[in-house]
N, C-alpha and C. Protein backbone atom coordinates (compact mmCIF):
# COMPACT_ATOMS: atom_id res chain seq x y z
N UNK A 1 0.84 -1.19 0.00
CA UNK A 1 0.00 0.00 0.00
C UNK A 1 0.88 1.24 0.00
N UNK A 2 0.55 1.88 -0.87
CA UNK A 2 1.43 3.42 -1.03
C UNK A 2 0.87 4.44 0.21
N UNK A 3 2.05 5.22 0.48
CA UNK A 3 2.15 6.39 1.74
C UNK A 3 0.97 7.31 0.77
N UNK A 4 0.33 8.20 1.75
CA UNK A 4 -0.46 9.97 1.63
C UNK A 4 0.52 10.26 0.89
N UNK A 5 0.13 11.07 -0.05
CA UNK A 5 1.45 12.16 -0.74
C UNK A 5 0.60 13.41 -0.06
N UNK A 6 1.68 13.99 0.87
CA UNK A 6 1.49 14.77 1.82
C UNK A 6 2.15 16.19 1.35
N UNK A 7 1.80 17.89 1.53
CA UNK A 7 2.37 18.61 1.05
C UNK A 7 1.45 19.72 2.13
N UNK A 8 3.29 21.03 2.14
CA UNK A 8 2.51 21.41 2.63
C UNK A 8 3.08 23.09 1.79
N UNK A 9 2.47 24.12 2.12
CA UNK A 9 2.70 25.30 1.38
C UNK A 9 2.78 26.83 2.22
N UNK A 10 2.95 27.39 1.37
CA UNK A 10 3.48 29.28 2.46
C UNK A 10 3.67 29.81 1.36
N UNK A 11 2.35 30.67 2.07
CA UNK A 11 1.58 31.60 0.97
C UNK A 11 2.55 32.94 1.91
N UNK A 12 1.64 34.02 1.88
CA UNK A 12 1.70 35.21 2.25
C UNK A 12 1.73 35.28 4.15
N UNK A 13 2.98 35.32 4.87
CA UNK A 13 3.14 35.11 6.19
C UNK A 13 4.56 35.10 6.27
N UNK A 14 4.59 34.62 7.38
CA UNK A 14 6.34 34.68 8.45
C UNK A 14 6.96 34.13 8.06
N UNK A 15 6.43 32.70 8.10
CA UNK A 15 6.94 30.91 8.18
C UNK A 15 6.88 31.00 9.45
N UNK A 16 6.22 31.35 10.29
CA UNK A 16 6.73 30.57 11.69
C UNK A 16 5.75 29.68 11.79
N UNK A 17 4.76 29.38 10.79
CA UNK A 17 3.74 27.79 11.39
C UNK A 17 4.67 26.80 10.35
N UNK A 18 5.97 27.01 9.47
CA UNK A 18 5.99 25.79 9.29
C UNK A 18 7.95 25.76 9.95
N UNK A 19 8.10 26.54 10.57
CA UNK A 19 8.79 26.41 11.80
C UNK A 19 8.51 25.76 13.07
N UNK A 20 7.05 26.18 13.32
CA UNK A 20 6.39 24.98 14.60
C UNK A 20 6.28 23.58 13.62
N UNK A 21 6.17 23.58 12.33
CA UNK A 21 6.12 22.31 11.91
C UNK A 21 7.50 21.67 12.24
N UNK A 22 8.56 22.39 11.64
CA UNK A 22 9.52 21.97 12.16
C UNK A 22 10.29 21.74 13.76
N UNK A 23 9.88 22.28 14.90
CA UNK A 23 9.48 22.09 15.92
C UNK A 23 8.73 21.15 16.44
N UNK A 24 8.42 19.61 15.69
CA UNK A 24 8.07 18.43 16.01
C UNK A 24 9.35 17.33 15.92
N UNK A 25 10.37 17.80 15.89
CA UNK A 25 11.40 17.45 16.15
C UNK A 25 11.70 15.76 15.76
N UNK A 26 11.44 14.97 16.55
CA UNK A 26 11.72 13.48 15.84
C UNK A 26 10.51 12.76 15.52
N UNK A 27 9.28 13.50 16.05
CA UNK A 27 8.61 13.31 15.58
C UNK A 27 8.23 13.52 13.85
N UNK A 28 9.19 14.07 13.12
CA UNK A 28 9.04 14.37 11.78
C UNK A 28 9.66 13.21 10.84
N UNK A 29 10.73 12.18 11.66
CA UNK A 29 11.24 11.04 11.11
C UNK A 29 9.96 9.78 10.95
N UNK A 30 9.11 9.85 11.92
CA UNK A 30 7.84 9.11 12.18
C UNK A 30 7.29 9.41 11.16
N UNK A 31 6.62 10.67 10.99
CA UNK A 31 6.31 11.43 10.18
C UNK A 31 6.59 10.69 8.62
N UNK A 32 8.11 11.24 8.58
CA UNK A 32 8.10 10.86 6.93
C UNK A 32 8.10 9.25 6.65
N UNK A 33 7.98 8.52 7.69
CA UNK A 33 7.99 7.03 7.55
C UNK A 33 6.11 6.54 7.20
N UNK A 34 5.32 7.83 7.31
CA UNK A 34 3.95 7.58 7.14
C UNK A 34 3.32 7.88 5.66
N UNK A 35 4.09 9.36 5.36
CA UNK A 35 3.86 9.93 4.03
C UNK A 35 4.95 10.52 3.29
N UNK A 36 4.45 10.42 1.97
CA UNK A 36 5.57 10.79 1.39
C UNK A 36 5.41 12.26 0.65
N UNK A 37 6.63 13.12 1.26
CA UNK A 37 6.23 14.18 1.40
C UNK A 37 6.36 14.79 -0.54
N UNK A 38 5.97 15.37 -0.98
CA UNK A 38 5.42 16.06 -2.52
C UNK A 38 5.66 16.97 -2.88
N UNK A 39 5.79 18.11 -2.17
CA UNK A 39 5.98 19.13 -1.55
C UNK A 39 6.21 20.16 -0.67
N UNK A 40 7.16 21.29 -0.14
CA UNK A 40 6.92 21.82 0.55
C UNK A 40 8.21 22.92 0.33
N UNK A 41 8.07 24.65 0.71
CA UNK A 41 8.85 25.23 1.33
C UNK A 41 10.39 24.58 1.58
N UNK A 42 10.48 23.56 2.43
CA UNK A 42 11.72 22.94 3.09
C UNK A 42 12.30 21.98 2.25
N UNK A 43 11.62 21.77 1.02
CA UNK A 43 12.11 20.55 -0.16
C UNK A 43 12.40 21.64 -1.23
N UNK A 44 13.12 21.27 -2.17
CA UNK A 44 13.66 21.76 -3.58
C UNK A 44 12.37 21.62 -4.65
N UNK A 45 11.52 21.67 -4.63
CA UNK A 45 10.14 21.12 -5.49
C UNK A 45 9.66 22.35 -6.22
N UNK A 46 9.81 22.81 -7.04
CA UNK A 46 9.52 23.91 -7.58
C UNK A 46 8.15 23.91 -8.55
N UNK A 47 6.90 22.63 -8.62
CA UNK A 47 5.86 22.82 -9.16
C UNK A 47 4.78 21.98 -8.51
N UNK A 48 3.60 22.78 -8.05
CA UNK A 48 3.19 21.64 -7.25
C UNK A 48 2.54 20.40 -7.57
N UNK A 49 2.94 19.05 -7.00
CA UNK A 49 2.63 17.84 -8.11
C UNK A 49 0.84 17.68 -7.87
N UNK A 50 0.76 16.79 -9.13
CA UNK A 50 -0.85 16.05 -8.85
C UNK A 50 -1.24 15.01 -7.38
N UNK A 51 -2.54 14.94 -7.59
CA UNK A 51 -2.61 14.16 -6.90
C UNK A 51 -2.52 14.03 -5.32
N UNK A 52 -1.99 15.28 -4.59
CA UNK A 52 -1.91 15.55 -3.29
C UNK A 52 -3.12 14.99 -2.07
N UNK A 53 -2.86 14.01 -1.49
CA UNK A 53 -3.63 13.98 -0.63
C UNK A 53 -4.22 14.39 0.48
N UNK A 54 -2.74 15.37 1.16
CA UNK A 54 -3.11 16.46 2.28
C UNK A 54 -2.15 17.73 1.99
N UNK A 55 -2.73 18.80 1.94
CA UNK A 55 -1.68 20.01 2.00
C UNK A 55 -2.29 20.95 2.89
N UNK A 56 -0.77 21.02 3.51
CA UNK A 56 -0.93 22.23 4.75
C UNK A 56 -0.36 23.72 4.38
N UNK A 57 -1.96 24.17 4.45
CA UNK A 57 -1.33 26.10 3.54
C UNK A 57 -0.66 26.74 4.66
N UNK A 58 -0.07 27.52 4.61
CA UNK A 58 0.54 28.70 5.53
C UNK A 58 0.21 30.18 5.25
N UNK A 59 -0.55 30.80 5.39
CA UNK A 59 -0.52 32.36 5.13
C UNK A 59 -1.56 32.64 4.29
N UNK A 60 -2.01 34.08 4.10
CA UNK A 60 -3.23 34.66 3.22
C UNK A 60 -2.64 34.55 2.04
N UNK A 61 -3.70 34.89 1.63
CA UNK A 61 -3.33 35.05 -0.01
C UNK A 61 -3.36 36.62 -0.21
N UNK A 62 -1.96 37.04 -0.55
CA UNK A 62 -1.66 38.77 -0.42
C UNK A 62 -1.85 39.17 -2.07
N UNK A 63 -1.41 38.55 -3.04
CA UNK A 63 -0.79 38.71 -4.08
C UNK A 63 -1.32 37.27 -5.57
N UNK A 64 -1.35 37.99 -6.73
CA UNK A 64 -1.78 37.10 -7.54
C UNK A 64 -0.85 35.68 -7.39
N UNK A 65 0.28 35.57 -7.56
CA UNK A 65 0.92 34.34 -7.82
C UNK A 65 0.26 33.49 -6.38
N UNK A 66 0.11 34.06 -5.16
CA UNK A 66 -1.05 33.67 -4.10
C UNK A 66 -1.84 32.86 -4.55
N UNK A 67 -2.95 33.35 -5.52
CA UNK A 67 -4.49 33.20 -6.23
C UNK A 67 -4.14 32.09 -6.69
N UNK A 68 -2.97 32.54 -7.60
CA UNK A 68 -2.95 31.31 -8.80
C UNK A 68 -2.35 29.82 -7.99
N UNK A 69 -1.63 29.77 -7.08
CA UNK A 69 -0.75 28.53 -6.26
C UNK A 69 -2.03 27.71 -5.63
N UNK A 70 -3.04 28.88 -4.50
CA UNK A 70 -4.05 28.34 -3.78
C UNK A 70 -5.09 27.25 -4.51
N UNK A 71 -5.28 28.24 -6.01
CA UNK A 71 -6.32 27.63 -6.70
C UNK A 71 -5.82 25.81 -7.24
N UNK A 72 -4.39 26.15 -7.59
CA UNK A 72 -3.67 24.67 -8.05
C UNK A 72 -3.57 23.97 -7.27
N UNK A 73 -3.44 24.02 -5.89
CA UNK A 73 -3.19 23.55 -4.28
C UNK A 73 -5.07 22.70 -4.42
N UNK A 74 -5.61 23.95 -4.44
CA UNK A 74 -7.25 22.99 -4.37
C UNK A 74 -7.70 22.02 -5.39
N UNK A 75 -7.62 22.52 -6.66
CA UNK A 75 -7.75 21.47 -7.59
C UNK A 75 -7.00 20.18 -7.59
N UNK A 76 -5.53 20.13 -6.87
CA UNK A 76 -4.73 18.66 -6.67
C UNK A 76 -4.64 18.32 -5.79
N UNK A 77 -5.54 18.47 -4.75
CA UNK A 77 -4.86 17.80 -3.43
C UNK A 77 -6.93 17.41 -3.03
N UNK A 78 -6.79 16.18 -2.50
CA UNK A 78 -7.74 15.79 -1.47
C UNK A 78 -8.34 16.49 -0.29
N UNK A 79 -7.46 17.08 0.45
CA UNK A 79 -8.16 17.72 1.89
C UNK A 79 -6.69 19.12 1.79
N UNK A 80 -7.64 20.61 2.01
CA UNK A 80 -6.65 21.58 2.22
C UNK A 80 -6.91 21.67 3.32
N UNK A 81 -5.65 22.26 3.92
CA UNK A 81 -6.00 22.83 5.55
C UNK A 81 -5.42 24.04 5.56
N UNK A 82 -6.17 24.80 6.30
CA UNK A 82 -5.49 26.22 6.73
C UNK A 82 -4.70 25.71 7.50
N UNK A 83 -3.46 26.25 7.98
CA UNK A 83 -2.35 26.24 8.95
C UNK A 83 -1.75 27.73 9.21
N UNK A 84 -2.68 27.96 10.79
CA UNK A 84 -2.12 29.35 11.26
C UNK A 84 -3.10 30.24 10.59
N UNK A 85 -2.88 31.45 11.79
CA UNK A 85 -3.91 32.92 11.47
C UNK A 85 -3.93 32.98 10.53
N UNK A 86 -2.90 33.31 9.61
CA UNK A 86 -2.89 34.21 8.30
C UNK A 86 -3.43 33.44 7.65
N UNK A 87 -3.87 32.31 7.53
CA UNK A 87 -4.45 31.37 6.12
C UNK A 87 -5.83 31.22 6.73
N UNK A 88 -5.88 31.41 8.35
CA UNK A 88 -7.47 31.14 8.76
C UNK A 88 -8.09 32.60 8.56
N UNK A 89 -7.42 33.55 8.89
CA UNK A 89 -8.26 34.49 8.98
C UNK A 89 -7.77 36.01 8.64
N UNK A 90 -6.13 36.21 7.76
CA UNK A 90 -5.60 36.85 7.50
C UNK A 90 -4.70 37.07 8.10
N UNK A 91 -5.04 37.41 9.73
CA UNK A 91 -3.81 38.34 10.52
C UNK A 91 -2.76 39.13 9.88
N UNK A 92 -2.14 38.79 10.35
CA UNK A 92 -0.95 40.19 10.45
C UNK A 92 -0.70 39.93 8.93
N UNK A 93 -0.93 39.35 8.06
CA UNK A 93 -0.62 39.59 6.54
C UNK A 93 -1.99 40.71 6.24
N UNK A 94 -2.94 40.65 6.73
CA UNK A 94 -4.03 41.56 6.68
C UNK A 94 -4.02 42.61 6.96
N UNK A 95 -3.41 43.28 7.84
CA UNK A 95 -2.68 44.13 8.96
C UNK A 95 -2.98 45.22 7.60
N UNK A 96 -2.51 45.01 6.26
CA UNK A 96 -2.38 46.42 5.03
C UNK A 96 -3.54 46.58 4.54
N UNK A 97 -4.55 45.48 4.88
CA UNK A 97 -5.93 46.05 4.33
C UNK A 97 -6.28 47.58 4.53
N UNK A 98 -6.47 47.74 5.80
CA UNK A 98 -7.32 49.40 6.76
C UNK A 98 -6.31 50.34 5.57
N UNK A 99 -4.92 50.33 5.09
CA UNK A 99 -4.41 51.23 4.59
C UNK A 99 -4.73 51.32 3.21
N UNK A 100 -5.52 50.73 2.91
CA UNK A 100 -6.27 51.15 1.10
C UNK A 100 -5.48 50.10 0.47
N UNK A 101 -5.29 51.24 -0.70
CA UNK A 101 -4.48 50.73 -2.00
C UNK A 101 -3.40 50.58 -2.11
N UNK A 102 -2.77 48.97 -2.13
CA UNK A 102 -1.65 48.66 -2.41
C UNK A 102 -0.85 49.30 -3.43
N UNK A 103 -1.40 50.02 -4.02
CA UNK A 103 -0.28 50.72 -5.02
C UNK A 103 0.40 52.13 -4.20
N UNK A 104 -0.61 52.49 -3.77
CA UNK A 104 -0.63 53.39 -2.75
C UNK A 104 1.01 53.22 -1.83
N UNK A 105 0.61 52.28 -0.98
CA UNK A 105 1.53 51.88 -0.07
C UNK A 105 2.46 51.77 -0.87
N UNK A 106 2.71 50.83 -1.77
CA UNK A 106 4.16 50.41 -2.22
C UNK A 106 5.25 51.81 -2.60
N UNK A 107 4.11 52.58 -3.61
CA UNK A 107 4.87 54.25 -3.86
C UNK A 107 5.81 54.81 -2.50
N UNK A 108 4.61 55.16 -1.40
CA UNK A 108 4.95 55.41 -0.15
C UNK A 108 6.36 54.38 0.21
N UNK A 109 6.33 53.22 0.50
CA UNK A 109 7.73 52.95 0.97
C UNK A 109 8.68 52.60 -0.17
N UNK A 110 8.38 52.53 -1.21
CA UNK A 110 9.74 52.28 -2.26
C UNK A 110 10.09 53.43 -2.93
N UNK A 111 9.52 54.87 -3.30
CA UNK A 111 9.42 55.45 -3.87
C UNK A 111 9.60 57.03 -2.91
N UNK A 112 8.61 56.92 -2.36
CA UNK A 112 8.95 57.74 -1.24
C UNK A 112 10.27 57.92 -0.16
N UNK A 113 9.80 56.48 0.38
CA UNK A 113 10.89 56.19 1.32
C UNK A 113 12.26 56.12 0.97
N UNK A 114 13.15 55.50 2.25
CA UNK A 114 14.54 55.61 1.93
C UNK A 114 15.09 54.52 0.92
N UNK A 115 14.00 53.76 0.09
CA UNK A 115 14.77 53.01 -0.70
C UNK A 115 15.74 53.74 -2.07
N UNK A 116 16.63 52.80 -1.90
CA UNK A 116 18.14 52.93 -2.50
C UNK A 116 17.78 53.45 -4.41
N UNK A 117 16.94 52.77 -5.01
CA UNK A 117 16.60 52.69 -6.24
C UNK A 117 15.68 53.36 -6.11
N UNK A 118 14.28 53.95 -5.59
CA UNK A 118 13.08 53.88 -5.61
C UNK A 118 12.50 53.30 -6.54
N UNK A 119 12.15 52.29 -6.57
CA UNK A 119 11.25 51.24 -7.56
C UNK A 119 10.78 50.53 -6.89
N UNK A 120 9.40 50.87 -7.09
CA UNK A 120 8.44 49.85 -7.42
C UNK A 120 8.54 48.71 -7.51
N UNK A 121 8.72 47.21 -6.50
CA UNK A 121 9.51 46.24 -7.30
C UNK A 121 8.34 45.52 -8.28
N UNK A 122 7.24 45.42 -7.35
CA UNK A 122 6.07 44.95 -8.53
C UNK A 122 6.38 45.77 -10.11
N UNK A 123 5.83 46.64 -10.10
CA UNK A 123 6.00 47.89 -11.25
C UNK A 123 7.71 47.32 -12.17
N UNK A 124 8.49 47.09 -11.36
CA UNK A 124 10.05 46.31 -12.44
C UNK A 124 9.66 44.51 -12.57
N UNK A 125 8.49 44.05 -11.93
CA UNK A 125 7.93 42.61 -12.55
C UNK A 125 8.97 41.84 -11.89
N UNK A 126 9.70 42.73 -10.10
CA UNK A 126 10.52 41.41 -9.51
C UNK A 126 9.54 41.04 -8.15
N UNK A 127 8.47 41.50 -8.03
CA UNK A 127 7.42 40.78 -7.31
C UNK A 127 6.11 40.65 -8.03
N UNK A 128 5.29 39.55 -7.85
CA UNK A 128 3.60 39.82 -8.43
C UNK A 128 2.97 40.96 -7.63
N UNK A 129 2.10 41.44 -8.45
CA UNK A 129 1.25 42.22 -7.98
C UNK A 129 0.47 41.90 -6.90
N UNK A 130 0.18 42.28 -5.71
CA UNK A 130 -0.57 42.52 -4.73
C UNK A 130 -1.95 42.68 -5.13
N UNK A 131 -2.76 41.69 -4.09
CA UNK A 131 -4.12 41.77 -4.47
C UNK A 131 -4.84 43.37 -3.94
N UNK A 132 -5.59 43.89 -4.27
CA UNK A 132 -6.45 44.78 -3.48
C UNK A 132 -6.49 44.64 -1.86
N UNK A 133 -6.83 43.51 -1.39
CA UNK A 133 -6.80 43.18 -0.02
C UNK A 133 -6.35 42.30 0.01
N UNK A 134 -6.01 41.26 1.26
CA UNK A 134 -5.06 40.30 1.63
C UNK A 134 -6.03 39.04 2.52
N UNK A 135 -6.35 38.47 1.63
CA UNK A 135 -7.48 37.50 2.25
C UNK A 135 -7.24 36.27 2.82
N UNK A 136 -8.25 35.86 4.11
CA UNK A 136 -7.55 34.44 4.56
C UNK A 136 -7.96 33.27 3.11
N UNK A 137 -7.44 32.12 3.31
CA UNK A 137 -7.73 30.90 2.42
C UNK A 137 -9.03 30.85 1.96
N UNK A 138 -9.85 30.56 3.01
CA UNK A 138 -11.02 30.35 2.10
C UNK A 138 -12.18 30.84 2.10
N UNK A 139 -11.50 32.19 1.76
CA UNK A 139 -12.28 33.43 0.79
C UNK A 139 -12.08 33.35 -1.04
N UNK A 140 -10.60 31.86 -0.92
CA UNK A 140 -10.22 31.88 -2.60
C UNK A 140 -10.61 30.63 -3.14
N UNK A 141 -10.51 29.54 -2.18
CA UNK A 141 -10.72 28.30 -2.66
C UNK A 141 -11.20 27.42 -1.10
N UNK A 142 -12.00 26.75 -1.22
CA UNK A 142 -12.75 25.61 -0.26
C UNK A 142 -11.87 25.15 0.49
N UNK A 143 -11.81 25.10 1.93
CA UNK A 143 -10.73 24.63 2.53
C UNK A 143 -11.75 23.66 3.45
N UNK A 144 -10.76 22.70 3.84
CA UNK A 144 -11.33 21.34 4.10
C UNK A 144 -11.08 20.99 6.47
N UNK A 145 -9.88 21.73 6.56
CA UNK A 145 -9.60 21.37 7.80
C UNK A 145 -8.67 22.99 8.39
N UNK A 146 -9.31 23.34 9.46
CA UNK A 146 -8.97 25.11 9.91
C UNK A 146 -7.70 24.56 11.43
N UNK A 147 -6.58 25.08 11.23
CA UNK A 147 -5.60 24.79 11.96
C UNK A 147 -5.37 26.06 12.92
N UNK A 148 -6.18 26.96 13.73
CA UNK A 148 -5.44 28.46 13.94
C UNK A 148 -4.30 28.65 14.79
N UNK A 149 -4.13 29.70 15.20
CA UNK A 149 -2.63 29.80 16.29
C UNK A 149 -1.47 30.60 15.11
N UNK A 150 -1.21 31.48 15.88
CA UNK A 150 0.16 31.93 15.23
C UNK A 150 1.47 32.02 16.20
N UNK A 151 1.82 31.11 15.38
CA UNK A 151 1.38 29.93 14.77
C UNK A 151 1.15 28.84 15.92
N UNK A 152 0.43 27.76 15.28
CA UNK A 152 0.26 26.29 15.80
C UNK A 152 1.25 26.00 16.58
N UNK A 153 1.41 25.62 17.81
CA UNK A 153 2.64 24.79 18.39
C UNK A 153 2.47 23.01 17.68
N UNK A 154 3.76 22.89 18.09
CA UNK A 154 3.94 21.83 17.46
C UNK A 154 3.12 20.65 17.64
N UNK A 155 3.01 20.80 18.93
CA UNK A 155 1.86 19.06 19.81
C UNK A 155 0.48 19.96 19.05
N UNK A 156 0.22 20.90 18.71
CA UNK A 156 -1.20 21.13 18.11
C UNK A 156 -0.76 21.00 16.34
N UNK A 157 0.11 20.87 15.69
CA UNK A 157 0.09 20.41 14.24
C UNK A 157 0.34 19.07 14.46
N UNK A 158 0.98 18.62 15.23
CA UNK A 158 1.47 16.95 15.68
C UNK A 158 -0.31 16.35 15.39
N UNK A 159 -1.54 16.49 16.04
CA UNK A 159 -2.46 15.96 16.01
C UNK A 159 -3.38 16.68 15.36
N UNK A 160 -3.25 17.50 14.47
CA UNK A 160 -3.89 17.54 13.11
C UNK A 160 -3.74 17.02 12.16
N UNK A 161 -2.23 16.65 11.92
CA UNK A 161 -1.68 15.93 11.15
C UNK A 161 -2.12 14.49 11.25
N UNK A 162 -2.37 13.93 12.91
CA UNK A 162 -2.51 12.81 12.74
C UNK A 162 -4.04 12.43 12.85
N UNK A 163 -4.61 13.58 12.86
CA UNK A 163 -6.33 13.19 12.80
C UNK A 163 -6.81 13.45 10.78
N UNK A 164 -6.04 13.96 10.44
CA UNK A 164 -5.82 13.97 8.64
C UNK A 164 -5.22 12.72 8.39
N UNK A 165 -4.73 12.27 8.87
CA UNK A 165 -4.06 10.99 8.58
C UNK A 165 -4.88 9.49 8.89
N UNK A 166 -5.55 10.18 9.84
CA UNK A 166 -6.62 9.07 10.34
C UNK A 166 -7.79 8.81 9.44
N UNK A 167 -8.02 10.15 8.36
CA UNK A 167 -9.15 10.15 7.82
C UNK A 167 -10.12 10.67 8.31
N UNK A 168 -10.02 11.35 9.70
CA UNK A 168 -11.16 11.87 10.61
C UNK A 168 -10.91 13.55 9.80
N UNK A 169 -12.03 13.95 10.18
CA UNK A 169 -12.44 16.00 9.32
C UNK A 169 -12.74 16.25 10.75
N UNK A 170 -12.32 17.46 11.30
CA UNK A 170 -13.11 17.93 12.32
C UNK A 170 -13.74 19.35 11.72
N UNK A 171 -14.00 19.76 10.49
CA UNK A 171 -14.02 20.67 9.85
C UNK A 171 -14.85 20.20 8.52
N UNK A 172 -15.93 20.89 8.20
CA UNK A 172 -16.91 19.99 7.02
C UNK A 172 -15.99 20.94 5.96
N UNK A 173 -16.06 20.53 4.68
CA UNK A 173 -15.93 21.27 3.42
C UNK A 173 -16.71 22.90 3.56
N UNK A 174 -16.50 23.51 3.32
CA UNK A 174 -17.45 24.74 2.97
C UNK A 174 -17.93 25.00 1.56
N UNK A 175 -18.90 24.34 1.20
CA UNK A 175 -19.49 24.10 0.02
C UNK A 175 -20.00 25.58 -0.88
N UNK A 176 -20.25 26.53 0.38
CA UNK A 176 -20.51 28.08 -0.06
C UNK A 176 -19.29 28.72 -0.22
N UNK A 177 -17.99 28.31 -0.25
CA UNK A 177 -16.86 29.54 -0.57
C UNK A 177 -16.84 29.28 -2.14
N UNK A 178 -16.84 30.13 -2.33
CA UNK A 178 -16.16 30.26 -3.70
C UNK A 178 -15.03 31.03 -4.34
N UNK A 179 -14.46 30.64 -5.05
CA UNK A 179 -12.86 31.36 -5.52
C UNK A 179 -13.39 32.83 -5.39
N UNK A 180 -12.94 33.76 -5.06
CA UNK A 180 -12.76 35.48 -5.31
C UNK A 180 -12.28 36.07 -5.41
């Protein structure tokens, strides 16, 4: 019988929920002896594969290349999970909503501010564009299992992981989100 192809992702955030991931310490050798991991941040994997059976998101979705990853994340994988504020509910990646327009802001600190070049880095096409607002997960695509904490300690991703693994949902589908 073949392992979960397990994956997990980091969107718009810190990394510190997949730092508490990493903060399960030998428990992560257990771990990879259960699934085989597909993806992630901490692997060299640069497209995300088919077929995913669990992926753990990290962070809002701030920015188009965001939109476009989340949406591929939902269409290939079996069960998404939020992992941490920013993917449950924005937080501190949200924090730039109240200040308007991202174009706005960016002028203000690259242009304005003390940067060296003033550019725009979106505007020179070395970041994607920023969405209008900075939304949690699933405001873009259906998320299947809600992880919060910023981030998660580890004994609280330790048994999400292993109640996803069990096949148990403590979290129904949300059949009313739809991509936005």
């Amino acid at each position: 019988m073949s392992k979960p192809r397990f994956a997990t992702v980091w969107l718009g955030g810190c990394s510190g929920c997949h730092m508490s991931f990493l903060d399960m310490d030998e428990w992560l050798f257990e771990l990879a002896g259960l699934v085989d991991v597909v993806y992630s941040p901490i692997a060299d994997i640069k497209e995300f594969p088919e077929a995913v059976d669990i992926t753990l998101v990290e962070g809002a979705v701030a920015n188009e290349d965001n939109v476009e990853l989340a949406r591929i994340v939902r269409t290939r994988s079996k069960v998404v999970a939020s992992f941490g504020d920013c993917a449950v509910s924005g937080n501190v990646t949200g924090l730039r909503n109240p200040l308007g327009d991202p174009r706005a802001i960016l002028e203000r600190v690259y242009v304005e501010g003390p940067d060296r070049d003033g550019v725009v880095p979106a505007a020179a096409g070395i970041v994607p564009p920023l969405l209008p607002k900075v939304l949690p997960l699933h405001k873009v695509i259906p998320v299947d299992f809600y992880m919060p904490g910023c981030p998660p300690s580890a004994a609280e991703i330790r048994r999400a992981v292993e109640t996803l693994l069990g096949g148990e949902r403590t979290h129904p589908v949300r059949e009313d989100i739809r991509p936005g």
